[in-house]
C-alpha atoms as a PDB file:
ATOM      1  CA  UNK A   1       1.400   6.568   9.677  1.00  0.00           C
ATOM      2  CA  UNK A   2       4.548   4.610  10.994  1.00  0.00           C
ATOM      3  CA  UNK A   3       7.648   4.917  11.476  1.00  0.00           C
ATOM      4  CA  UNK A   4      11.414   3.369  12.928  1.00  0.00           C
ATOM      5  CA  UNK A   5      11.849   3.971  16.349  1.00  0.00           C
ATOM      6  CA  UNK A   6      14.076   7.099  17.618  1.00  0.00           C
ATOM      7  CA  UNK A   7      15.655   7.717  20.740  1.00  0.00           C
ATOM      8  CA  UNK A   8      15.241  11.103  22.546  1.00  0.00           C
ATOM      9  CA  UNK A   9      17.366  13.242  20.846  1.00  0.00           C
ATOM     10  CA  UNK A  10      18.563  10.657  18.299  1.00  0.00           C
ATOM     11  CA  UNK A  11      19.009  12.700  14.506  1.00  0.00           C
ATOM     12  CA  UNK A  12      17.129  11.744  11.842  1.00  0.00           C
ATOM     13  CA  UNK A  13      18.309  14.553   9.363  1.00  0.00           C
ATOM     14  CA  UNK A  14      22.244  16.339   9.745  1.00  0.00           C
ATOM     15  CA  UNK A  15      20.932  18.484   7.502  1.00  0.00           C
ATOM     16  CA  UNK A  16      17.033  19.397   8.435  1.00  0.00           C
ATOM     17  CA  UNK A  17      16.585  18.485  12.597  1.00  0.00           C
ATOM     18  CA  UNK A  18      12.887  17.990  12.435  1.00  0.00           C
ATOM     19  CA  UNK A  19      13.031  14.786   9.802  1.00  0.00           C
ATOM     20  CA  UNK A  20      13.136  11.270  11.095  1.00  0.00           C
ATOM     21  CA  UNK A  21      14.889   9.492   8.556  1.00  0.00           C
ATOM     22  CA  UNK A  22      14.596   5.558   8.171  1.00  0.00           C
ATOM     23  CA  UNK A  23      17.685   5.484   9.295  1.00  0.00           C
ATOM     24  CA  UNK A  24      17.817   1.357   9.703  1.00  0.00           C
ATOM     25  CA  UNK A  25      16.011   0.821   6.463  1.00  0.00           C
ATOM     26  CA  UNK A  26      18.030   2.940   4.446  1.00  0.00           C
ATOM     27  CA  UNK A  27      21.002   0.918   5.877  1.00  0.00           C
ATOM     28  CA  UNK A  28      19.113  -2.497   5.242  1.00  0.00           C
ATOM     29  CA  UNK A  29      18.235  -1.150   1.351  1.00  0.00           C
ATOM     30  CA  UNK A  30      22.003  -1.032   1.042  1.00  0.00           C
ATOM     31  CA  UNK A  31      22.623  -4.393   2.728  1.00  0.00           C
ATOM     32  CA  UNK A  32      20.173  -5.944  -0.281  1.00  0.00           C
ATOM     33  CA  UNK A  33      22.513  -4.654  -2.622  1.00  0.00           C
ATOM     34  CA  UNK A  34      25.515  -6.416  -1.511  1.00  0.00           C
ATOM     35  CA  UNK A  35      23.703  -9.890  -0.939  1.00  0.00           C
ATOM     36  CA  UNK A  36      22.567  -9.309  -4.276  1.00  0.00           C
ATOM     37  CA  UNK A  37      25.429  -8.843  -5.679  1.00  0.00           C
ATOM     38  CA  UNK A  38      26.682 -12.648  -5.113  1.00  0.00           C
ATOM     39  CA  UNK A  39      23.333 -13.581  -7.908  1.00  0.00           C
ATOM     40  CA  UNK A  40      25.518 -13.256 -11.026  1.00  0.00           C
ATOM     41  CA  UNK A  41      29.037 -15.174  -9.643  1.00  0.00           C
ATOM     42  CA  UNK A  42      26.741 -17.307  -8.222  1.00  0.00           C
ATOM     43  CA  UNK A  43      24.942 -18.726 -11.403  1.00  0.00           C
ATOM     44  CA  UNK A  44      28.012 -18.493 -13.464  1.00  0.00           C
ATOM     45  CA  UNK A  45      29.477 -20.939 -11.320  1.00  0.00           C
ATOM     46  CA  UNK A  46      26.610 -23.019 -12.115  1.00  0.00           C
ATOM     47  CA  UNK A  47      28.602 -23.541 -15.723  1.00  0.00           C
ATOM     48  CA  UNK A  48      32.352 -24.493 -15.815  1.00  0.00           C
ATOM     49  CA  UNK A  49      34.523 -25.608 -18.093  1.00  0.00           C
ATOM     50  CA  UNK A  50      36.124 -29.432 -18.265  1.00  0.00           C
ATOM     51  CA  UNK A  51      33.042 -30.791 -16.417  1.00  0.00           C
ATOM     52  CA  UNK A  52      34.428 -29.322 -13.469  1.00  0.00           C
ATOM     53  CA  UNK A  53      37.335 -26.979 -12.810  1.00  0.00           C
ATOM     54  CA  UNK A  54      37.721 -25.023  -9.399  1.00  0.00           C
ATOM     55  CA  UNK A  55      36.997 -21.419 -11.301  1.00  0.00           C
ATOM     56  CA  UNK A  56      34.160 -21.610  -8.510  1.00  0.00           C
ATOM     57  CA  UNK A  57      36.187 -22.083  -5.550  1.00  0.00           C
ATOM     58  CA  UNK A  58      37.444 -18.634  -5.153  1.00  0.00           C
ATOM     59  CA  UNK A  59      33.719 -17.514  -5.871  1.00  0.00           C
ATOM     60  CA  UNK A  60      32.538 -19.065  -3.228  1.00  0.00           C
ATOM     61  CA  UNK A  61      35.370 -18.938  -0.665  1.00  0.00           C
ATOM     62  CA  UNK A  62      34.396 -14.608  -1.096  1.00  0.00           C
ATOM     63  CA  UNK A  63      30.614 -14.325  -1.632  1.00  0.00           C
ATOM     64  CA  UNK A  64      29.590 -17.701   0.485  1.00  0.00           C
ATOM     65  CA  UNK A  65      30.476 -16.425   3.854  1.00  0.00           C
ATOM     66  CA  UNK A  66      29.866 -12.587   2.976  1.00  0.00           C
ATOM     67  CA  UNK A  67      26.064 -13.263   1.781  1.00  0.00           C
ATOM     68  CA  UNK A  68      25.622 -15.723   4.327  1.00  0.00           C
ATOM     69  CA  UNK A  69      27.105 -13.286   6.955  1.00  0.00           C
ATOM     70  CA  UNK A  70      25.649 -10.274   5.848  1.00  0.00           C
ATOM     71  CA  UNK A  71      22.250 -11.373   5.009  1.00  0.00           C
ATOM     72  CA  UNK A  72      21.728 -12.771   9.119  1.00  0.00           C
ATOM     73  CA  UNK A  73      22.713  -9.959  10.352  1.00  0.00           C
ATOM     74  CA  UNK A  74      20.451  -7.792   7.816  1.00  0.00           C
ATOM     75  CA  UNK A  75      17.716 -10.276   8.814  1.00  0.00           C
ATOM     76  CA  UNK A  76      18.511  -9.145  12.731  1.00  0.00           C
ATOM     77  CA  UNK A  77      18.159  -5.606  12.236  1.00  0.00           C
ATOM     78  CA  UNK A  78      15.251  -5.812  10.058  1.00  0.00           C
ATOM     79  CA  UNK A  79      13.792  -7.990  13.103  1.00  0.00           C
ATOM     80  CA  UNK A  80      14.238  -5.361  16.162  1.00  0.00           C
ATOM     81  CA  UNK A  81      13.300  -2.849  13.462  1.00  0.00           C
ATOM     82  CA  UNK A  82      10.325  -4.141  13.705  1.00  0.00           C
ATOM     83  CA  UNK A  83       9.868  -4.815  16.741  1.00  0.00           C
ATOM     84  CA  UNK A  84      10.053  -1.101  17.824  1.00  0.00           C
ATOM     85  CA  UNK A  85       8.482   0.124  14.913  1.00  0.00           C
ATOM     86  CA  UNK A  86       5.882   2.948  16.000  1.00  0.00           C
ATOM     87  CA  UNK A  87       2.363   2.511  14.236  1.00  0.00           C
ATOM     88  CA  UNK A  88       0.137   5.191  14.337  1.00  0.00           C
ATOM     89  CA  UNK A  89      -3.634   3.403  13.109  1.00  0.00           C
ATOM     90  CA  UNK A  90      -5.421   6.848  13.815  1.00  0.00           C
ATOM     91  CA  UNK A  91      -3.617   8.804  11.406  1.00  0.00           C
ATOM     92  CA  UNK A  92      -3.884   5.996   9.217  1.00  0.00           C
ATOM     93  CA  UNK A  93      -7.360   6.108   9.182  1.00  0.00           C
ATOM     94  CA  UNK A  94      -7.845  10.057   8.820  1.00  0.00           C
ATOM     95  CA  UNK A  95      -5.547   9.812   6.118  1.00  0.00           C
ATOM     96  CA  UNK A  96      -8.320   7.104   4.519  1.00  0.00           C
ATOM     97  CA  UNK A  97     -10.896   8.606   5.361  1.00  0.00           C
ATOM     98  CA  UNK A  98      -9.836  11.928   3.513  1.00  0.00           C
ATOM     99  CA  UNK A  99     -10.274   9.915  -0.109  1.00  0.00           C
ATOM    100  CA  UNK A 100     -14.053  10.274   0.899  1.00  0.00           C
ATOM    101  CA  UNK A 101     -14.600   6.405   0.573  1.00  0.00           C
ATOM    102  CA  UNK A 102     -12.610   5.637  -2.651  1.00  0.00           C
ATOM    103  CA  UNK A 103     -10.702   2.533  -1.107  1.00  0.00           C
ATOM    104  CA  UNK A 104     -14.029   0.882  -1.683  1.00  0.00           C
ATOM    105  CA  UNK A 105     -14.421   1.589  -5.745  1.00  0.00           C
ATOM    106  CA  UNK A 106     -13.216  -1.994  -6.875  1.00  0.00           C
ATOM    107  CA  UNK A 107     -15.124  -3.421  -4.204  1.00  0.00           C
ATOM    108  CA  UNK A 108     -18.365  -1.619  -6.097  1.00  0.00           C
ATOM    109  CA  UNK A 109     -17.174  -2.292  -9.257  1.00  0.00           C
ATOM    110  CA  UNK A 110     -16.971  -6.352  -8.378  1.00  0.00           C
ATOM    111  CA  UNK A 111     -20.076  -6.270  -7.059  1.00  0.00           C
ATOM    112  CA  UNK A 112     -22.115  -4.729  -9.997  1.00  0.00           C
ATOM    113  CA  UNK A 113     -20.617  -7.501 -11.986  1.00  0.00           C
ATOM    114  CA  UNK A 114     -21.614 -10.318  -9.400  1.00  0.00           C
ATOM    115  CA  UNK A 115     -25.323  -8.443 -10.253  1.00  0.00           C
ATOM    116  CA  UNK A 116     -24.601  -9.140 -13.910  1.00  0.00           C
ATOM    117  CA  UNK A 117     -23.801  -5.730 -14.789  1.00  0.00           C
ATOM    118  CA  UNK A 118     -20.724  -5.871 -17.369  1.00  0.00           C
ATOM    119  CA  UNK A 119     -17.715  -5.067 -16.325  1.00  0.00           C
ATOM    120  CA  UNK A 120     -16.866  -2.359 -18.858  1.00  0.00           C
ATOM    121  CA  UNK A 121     -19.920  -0.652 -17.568  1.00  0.00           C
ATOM    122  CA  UNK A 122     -19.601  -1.334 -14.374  1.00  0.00           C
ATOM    123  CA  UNK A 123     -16.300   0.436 -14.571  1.00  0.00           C
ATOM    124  CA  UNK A 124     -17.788   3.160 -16.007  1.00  0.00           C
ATOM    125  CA  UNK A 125     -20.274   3.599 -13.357  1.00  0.00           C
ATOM    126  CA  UNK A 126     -17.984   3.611 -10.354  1.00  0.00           C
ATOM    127  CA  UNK A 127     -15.396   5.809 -12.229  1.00  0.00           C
ATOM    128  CA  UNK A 128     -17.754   8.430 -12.853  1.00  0.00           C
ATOM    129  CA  UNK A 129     -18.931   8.274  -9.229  1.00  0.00           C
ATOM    130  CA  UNK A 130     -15.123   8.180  -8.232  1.00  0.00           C
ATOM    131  CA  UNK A 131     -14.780  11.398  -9.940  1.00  0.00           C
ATOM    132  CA  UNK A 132     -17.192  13.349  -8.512  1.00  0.00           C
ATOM    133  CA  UNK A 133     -15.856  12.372  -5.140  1.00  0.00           C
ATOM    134  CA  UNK A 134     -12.674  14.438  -6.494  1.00  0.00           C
ATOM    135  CA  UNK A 135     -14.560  17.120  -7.919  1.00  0.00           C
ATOM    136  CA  UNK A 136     -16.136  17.371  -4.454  1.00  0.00           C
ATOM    137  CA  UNK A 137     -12.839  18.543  -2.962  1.00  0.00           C
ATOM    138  CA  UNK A 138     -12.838  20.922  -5.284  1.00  0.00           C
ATOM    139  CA  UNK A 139     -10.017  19.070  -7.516  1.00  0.00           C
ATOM    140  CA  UNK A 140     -10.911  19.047 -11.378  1.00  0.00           C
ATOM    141  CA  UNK A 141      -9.733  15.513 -12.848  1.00  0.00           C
ATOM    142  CA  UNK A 142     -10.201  16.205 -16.609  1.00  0.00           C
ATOM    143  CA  UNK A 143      -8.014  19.518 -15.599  1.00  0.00           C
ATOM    144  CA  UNK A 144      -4.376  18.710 -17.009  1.00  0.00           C
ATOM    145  CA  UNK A 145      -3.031  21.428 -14.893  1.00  0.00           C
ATOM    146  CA  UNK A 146      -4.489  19.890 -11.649  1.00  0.00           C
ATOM    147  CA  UNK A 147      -6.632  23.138 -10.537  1.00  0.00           C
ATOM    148  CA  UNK A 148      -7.427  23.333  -6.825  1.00  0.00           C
ATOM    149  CA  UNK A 149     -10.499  25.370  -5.983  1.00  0.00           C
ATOM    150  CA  UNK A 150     -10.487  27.397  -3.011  1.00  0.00           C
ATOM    151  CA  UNK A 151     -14.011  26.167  -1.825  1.00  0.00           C
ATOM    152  CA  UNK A 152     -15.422  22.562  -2.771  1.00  0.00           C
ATOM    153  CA  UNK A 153     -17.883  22.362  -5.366  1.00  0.00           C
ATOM    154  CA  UNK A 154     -20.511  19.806  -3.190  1.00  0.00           C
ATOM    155  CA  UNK A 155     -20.749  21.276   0.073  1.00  0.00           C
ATOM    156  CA  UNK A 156     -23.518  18.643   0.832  1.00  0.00           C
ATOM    157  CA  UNK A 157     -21.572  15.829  -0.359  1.00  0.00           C
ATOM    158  CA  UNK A 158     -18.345  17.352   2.411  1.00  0.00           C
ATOM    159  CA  UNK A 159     -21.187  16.319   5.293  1.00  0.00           C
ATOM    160  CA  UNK A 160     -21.194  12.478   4.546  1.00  0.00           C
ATOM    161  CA  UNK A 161     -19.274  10.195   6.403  1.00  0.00           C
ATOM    162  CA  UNK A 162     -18.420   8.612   2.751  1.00  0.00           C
ATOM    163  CA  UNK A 163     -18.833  11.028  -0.101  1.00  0.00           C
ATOM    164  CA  UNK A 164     -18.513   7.592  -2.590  1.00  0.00           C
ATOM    165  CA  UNK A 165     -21.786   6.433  -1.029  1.00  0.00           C
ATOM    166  CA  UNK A 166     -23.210   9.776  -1.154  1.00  0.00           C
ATOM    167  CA  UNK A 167     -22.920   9.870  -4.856  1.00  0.00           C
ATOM    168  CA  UNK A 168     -23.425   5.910  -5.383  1.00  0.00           C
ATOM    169  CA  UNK A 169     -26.784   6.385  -3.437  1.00  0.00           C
ATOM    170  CA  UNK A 170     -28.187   8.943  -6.325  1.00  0.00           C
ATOM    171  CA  UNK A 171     -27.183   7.022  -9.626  1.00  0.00           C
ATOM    172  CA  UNK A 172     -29.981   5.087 -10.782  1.00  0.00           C
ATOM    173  CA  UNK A 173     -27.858   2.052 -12.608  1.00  0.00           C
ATOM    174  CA  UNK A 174     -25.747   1.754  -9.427  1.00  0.00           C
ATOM    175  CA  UNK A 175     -29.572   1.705  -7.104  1.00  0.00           C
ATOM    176  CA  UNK A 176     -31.225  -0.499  -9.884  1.00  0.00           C
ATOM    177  CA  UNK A 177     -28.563  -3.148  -9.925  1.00  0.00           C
ATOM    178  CA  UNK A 178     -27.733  -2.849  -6.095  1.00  0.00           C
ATOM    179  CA  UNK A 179     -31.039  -2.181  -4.548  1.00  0.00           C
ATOM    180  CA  UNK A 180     -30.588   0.899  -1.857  1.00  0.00           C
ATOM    181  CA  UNK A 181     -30.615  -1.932   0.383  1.00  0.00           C
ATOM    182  CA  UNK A 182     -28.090  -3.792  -1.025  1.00  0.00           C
ATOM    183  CA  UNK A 183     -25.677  -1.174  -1.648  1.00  0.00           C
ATOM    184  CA  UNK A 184     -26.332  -0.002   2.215  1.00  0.00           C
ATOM    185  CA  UNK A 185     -25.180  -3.316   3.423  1.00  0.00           C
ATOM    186  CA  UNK A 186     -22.339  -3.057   1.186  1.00  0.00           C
ATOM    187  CA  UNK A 187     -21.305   0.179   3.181  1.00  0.00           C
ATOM    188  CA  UNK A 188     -22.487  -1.210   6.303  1.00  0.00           C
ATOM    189  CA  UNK A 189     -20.180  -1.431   9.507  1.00  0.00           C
ATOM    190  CA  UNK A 190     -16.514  -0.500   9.633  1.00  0.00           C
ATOM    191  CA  UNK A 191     -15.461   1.256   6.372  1.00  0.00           C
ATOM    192  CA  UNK A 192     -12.094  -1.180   6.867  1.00  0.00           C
ATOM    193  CA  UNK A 193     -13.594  -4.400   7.884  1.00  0.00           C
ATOM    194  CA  UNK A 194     -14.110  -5.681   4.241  1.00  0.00           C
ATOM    195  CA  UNK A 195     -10.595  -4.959   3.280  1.00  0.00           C
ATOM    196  CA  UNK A 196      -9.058  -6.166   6.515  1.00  0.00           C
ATOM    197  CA  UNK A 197     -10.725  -9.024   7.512  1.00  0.00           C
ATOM    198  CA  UNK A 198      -8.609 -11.946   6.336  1.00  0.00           C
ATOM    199  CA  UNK A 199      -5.580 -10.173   8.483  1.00  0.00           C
ATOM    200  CA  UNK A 200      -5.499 -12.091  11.485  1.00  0.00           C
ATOM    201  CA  UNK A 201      -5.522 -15.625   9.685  1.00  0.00           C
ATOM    202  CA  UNK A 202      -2.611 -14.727   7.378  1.00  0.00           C
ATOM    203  CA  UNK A 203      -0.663 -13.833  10.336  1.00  0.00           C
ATOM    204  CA  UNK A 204      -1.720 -17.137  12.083  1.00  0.00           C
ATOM    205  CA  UNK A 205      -0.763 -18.596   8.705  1.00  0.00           C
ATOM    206  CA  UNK A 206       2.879 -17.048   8.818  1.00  0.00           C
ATOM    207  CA  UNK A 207       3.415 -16.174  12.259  1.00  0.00           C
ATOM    208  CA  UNK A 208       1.925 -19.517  13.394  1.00  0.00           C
END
């Protein structure tokens, strides 16, 4: 779905050549540790003996410029990490999409109780739908050993564009609380749109 940018020819792996390691956030991870590692000199110099004594000087003669230093230039490479970073939004979305339409459960679930269904059974409602979306793929969620059929179980439910909807659409509490044409509109549109559509003004928020 994304990943750093490499180079032609650039390894990823010395081991295994067709991995492309996060090579600059494994680097940054290790970064973190050392700025982090100035936290506990750092607050017991917040406690010193006689008022004041220098026991913090040589504390903060090391770790002040080494934190300071260290964390810009972690903040640097974390910056044209990002900037190259390569996003791939239609894998993302086949990857989605293959959960047959379960990114939308708690969206269901907060909507039966806004239509003064109780929560506990409107959990129960969408979690029984949820698993039948499973079972559809021919995956057994009560199974403890994880069993994978070799064919799915609800070959009609594999033709639906959202196999959640498919089996929201036939339960009678979720239709009687929803209305078919209420839980329609609630699938209505992008399948993303709900989840994603306060994205642009929290980047305007941070990003300005």
């Amino acid at each position: 779905e994304a990943q750093e940018y490499f180079a032609p020819g650039q390894k990823g792996s010395s081991a295994m050549p067709h991995k492309r390691n996060p090579i600059l956030s494994e680097n940054l991870t290790g970064l973190a540790r050392i700025v982090r590692a100035a936290v506990v000199p750092a607050m017991e110099n917040i406690t010193l003996w006689h008022e004041r004594d220098i026991s913090h000087s040589s504390v903060e003669r090391m770790f002040g410029p080494d934190a300071t230093v260290t964390l810009d230039f972690a903040l640097k490479r974390l910056t044209g990490m990002i900037d190259k970073m390569v996003v791939y939004p239609k894998a993302m979305m086949e990857n989605l999409m293959q959960f047959g339409g379960l990114h939308d459960s708690q969206r269901v679930l907060l909507t039966l109780t806004q239509h003064g269904v109780s929560r506990e059974d409107s959990y129960k409602i969408v979690q029984r739908n949820a698993m039948k979306v499973w079972r559809s793929y021919g995956i057994d969620p009560d199974d403890p050993n994880g069993t994978i059929k070799q064919q799915p179980e609800d070959l009609e439910a594999a033709k639906q564009e959202s196999r959640f909807f498919y089996y929201l659409s036939g339960d009678d509490e979720v239709t009687t609380a929803l209305g078919d044409a209420g839980l329609k509109d609630l699938f209505a549109g992008s399948s993303t749109a709900f989840h994603t559509r306060n994205v642009d003004a929290i980047f305007t928020r941070v990003f300005g």
